[in-house]
Each structure stands twice: as C-alpha cells, then as structure tokens.
N, C-alpha and C. Protein backbone atom coordinates (compact mmCIF):
# COMPACT_ATOMS: atom_id res chain seq x y z
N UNK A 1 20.31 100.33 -7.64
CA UNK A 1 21.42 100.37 -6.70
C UNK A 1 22.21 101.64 -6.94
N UNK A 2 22.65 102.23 -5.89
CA UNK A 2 23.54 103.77 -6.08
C UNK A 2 24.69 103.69 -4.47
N UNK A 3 25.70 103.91 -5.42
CA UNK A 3 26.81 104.36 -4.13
C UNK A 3 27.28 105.57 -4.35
N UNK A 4 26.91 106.26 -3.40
CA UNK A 4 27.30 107.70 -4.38
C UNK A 4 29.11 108.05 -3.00
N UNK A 5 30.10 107.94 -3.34
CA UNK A 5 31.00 108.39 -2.61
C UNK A 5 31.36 109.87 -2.43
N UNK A 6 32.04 110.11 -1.43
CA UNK A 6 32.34 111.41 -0.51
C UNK A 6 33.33 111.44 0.03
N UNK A 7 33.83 113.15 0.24
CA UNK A 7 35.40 112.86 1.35
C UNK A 7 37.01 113.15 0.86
N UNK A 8 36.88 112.69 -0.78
CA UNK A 8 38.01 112.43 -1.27
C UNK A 8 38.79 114.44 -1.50
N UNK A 9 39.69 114.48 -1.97
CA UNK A 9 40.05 115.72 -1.77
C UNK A 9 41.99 115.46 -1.53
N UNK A 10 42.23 117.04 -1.57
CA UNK A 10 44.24 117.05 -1.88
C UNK A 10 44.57 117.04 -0.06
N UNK A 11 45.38 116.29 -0.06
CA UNK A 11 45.81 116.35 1.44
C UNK A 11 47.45 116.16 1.47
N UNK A 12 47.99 117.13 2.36
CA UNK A 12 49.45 116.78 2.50
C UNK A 12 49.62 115.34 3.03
N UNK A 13 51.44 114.86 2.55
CA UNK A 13 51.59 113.74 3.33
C UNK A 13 51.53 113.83 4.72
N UNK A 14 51.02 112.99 5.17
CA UNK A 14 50.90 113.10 7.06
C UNK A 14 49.34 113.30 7.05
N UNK A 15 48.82 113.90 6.09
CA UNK A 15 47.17 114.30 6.64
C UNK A 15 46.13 112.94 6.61
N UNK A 16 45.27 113.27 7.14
CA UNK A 16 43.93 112.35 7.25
C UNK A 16 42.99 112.70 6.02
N UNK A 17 41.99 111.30 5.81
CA UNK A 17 40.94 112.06 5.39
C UNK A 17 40.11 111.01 5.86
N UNK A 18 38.32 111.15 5.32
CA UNK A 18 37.40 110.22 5.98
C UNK A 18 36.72 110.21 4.85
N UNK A 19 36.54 108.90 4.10
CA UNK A 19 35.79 108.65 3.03
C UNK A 19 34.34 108.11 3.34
N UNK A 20 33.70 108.75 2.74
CA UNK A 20 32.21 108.15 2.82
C UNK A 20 31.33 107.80 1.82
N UNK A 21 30.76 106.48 2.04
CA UNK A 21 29.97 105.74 0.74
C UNK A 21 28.16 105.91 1.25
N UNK A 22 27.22 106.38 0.78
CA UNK A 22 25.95 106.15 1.11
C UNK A 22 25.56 105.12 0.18
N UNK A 23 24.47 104.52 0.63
CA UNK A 23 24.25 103.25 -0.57
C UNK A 23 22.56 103.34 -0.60
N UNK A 24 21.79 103.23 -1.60
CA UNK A 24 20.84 102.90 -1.34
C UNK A 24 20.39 102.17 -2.86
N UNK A 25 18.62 101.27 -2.30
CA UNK A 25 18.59 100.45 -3.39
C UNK A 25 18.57 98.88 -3.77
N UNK A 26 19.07 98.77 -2.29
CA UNK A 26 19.35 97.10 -1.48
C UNK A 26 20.02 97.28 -0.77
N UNK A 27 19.67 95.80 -0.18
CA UNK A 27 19.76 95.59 1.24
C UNK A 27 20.80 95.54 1.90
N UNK A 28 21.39 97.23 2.66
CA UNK A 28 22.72 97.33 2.94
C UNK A 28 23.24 96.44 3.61
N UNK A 29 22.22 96.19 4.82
CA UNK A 29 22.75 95.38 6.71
C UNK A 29 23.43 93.90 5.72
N UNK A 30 22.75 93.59 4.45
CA UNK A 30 23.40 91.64 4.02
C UNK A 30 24.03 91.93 3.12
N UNK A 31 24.67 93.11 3.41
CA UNK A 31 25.94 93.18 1.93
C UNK A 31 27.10 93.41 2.56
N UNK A 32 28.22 92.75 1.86
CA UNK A 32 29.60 92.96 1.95
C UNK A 32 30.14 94.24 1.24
N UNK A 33 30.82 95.21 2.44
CA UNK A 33 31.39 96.49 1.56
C UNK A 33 32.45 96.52 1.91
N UNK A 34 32.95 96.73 0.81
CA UNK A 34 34.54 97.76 0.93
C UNK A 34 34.94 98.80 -0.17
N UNK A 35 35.92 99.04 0.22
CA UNK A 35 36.67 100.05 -0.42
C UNK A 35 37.82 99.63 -1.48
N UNK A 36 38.01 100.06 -2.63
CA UNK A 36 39.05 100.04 -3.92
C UNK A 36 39.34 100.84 -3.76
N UNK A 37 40.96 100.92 -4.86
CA UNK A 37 41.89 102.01 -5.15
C UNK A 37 42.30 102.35 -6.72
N UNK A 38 42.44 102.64 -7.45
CA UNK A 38 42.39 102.65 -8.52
C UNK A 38 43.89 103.69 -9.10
N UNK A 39 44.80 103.67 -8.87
CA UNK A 39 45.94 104.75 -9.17
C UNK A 39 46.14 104.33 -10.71
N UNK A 40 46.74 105.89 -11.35
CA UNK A 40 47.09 105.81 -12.67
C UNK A 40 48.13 104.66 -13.30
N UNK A 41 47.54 103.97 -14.20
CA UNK A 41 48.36 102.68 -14.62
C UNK A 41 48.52 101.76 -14.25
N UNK A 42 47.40 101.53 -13.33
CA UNK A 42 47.99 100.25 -12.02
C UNK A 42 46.44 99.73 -12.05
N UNK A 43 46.22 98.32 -11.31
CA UNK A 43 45.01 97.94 -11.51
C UNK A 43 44.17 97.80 -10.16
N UNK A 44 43.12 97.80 -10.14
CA UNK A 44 42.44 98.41 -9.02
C UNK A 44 42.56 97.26 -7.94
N UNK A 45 42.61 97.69 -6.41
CA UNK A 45 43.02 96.90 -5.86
C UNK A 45 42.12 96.97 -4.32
N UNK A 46 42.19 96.01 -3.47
CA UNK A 46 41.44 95.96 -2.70
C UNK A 46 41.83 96.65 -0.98
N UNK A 47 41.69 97.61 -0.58
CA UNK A 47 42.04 98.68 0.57
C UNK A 47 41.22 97.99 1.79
N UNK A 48 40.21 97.73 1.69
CA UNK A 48 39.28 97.62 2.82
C UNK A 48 38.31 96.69 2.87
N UNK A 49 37.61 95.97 3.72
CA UNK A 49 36.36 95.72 3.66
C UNK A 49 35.74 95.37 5.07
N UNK A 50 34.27 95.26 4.70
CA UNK A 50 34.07 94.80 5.98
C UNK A 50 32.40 94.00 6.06
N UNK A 51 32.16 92.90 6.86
CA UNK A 51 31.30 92.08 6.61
C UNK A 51 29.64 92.55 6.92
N UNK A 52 29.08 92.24 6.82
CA UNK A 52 27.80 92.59 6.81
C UNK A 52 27.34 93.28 8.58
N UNK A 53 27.90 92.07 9.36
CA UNK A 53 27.70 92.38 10.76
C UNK A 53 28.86 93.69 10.93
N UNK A 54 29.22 94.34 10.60
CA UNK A 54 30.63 95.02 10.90
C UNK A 54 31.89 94.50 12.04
N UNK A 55 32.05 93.08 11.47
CA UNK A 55 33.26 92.59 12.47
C UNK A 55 34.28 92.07 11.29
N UNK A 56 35.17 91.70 12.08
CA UNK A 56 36.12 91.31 11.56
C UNK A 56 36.86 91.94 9.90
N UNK A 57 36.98 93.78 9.71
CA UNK A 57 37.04 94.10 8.81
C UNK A 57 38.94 93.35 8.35
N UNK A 58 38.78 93.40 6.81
CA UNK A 58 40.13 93.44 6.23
C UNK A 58 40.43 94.49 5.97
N UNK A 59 41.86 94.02 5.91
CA UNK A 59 42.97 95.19 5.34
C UNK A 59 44.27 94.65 4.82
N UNK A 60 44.77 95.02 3.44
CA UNK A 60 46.21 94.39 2.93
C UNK A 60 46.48 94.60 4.34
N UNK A 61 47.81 93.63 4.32
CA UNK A 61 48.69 94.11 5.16
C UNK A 61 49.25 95.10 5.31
N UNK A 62 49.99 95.70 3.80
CA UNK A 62 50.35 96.83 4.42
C UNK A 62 49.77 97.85 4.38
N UNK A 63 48.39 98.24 4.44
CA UNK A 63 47.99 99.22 4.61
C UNK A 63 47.29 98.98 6.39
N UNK A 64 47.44 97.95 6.98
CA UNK A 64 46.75 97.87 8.39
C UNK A 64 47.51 98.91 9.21
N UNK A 65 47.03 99.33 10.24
CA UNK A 65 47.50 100.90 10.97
C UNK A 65 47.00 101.85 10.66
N UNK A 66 46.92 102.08 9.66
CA UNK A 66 46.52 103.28 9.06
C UNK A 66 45.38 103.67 8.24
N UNK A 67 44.54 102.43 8.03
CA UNK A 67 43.17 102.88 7.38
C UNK A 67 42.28 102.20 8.34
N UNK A 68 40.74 102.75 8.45
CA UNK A 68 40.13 102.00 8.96
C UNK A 68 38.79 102.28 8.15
N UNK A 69 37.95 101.02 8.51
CA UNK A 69 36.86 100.63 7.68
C UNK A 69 36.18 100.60 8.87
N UNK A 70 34.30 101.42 8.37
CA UNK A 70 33.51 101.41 9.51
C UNK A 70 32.28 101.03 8.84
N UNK A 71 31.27 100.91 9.37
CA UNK A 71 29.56 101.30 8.59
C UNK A 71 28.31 101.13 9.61
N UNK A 72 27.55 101.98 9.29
CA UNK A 72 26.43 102.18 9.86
C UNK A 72 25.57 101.50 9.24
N UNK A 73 24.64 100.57 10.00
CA UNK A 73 23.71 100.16 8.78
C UNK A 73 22.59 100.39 8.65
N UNK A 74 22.47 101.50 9.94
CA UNK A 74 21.19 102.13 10.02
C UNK A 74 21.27 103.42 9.03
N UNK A 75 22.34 103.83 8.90
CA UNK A 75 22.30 104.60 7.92
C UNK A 75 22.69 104.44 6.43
N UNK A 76 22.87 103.12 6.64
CA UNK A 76 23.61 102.68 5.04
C UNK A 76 24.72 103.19 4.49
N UNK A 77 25.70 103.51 5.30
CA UNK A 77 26.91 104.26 5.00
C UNK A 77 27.96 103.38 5.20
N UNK A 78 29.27 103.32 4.10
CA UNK A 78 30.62 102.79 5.11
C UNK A 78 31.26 103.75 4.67
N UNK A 79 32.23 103.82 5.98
CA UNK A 79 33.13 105.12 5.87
C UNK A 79 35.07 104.37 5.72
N UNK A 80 35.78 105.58 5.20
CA UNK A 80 36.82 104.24 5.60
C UNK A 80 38.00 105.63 5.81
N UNK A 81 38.52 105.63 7.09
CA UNK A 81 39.13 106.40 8.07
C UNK A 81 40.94 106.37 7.31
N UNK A 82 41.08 107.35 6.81
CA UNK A 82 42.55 107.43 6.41
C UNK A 82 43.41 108.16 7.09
N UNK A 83 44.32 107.65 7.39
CA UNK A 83 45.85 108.61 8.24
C UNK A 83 46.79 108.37 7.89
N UNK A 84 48.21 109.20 8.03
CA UNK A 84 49.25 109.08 8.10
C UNK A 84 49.35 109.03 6.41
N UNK A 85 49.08 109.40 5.26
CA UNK A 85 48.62 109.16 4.15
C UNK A 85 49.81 109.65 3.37
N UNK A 86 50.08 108.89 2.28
CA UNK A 86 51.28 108.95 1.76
C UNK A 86 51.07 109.52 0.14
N UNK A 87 51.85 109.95 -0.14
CA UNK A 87 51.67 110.25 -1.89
C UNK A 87 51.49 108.67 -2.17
N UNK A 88 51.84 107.79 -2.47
CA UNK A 88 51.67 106.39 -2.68
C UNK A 88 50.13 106.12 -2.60
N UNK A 89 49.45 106.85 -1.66
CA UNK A 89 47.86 106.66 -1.47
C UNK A 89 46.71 107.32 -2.49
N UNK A 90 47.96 108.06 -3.68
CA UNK A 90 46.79 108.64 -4.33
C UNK A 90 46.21 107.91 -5.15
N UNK A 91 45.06 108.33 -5.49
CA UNK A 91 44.50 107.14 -6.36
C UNK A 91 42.65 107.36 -6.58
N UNK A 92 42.08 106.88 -7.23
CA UNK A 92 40.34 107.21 -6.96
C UNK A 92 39.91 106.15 -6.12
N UNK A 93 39.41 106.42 -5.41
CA UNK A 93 38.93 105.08 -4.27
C UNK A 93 37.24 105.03 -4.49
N UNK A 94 37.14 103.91 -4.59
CA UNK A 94 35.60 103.10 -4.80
C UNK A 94 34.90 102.75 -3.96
N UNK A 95 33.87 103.12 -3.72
CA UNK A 95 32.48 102.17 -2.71
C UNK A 95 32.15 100.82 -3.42
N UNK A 96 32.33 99.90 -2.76
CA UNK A 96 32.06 98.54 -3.21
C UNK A 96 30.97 97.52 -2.55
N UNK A 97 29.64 97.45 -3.11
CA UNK A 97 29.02 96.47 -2.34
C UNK A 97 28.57 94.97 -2.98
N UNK A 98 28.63 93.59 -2.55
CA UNK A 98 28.75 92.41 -2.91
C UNK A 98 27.63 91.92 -1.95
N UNK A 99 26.26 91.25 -2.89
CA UNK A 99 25.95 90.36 -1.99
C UNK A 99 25.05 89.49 -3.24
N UNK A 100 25.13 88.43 -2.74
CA UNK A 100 24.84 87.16 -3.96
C UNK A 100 26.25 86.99 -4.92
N UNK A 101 25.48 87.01 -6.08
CA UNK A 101 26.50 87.28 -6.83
C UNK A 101 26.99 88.72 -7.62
N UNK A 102 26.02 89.40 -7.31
CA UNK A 102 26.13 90.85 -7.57
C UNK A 102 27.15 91.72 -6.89
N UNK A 103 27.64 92.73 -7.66
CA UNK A 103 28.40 93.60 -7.49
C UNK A 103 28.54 94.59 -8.22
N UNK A 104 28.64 95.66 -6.86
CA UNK A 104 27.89 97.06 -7.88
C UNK A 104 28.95 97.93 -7.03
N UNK A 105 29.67 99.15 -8.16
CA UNK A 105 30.29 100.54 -7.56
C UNK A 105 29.99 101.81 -7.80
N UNK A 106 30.65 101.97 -6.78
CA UNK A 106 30.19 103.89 -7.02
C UNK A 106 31.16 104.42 -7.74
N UNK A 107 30.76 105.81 -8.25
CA UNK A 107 31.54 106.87 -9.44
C UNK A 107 33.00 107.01 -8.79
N UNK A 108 33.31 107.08 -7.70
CA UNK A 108 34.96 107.21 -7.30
C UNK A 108 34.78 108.48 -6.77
N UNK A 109 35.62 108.43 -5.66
CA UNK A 109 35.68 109.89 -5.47
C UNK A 109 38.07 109.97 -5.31
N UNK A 110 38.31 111.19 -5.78
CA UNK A 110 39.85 111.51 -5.69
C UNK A 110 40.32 112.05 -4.32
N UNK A 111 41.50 110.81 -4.31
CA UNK A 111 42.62 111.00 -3.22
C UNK A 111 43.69 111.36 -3.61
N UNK A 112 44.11 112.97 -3.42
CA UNK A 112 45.64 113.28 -3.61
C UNK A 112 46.43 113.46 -2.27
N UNK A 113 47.59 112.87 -2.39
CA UNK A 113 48.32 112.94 -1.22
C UNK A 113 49.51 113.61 -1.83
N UNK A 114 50.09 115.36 -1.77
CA UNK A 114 50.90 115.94 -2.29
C UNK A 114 51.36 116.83 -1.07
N UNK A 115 52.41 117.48 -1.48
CA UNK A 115 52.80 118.74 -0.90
C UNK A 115 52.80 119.85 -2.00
C-alpha cells in the first residue's frame, strides 16, 4: 500500500491550495479516504473524508465552506480543495485510506498559511 501526497506548500492568508493523494496497492474504488491535519503540539485531527462511491463527503463543521474533498477512482487519487486558508490551517496534512479494518497513511505533505 503507498499514498504518496502532493500540493502542500507556503500560501498567504486568503490563498488556495489543492492537495493531492495518489494511492496504489489496493483497492481504491472500496476504500474510505480522507484527509488529516497534524499541527505542532496538537493531535491529529480529522479535515475531510469521503466514501467509497464519492457521495456524501464530511467535513468538521467548522471547516465546511472552505475545504473540499474530491476523488477519482479511475485514477486512484483524492484531492482535497483548500480556500480562504488561514494561518490556523497550518499543519502537515495526511492521505488516509480505511477499508476493513486496515488503515494506512501517507508521508504528509506541509501546509503553511503565513504572510
């Protein structure tokens, strides 16, 4: 199994970015993915996800508006669409995939939200 993540990078407050997870190794289309956050001193927490069929994705509450969770499953990718992005958003964000009882992540890729 490999999630190798993409995307992450320094962005002013107000900017976008577009995170991308490729997965390969098993069977993307019957896995549950999302996205983690991981900020210094704090414990990793859950940003995104989204179900195998790509419906009905989550989102904390308060991050709904402003992130979005996508995936291809022909390409084995989920992407997860950031805006309006706050210093509060920095953090290493994770590719996360769940199916059975397994669960496997990718290396992280870095989100700075600075001026």
């Amino acid at each position: 199994v490999q999630l190798v993540e993409s995307g992450g990078g320094l962005v002013q407050p107000g900017g976008s970015l577009r995170l991308s997870c490729i997965a390969s190794g098993f069977t993307f289309s019957s896995s549950l993915m999302s996205w983690y956050r991981e900020a210094p001193g704090q414990e990793r927490e859950l940003v995104a996800q989204i179900t195998p069929a790509g419906v009905s994705p989550y989102y904390p509450h308060s991050l709904e508006g402003r992130f979005t969770i996508s995936r291809d499953n022909g390409k084995a990718t989920v992407n997860l669409q950031m805006n309006s992005l706050k210093p509060e958003d920095t953090a290493v964000y994770y590719c996360n995939a769940a199916f059975g009882i397994s669960s496997y992540w990718g290396q992280g890729t870095q989100v700075t939200v600075s001026s």
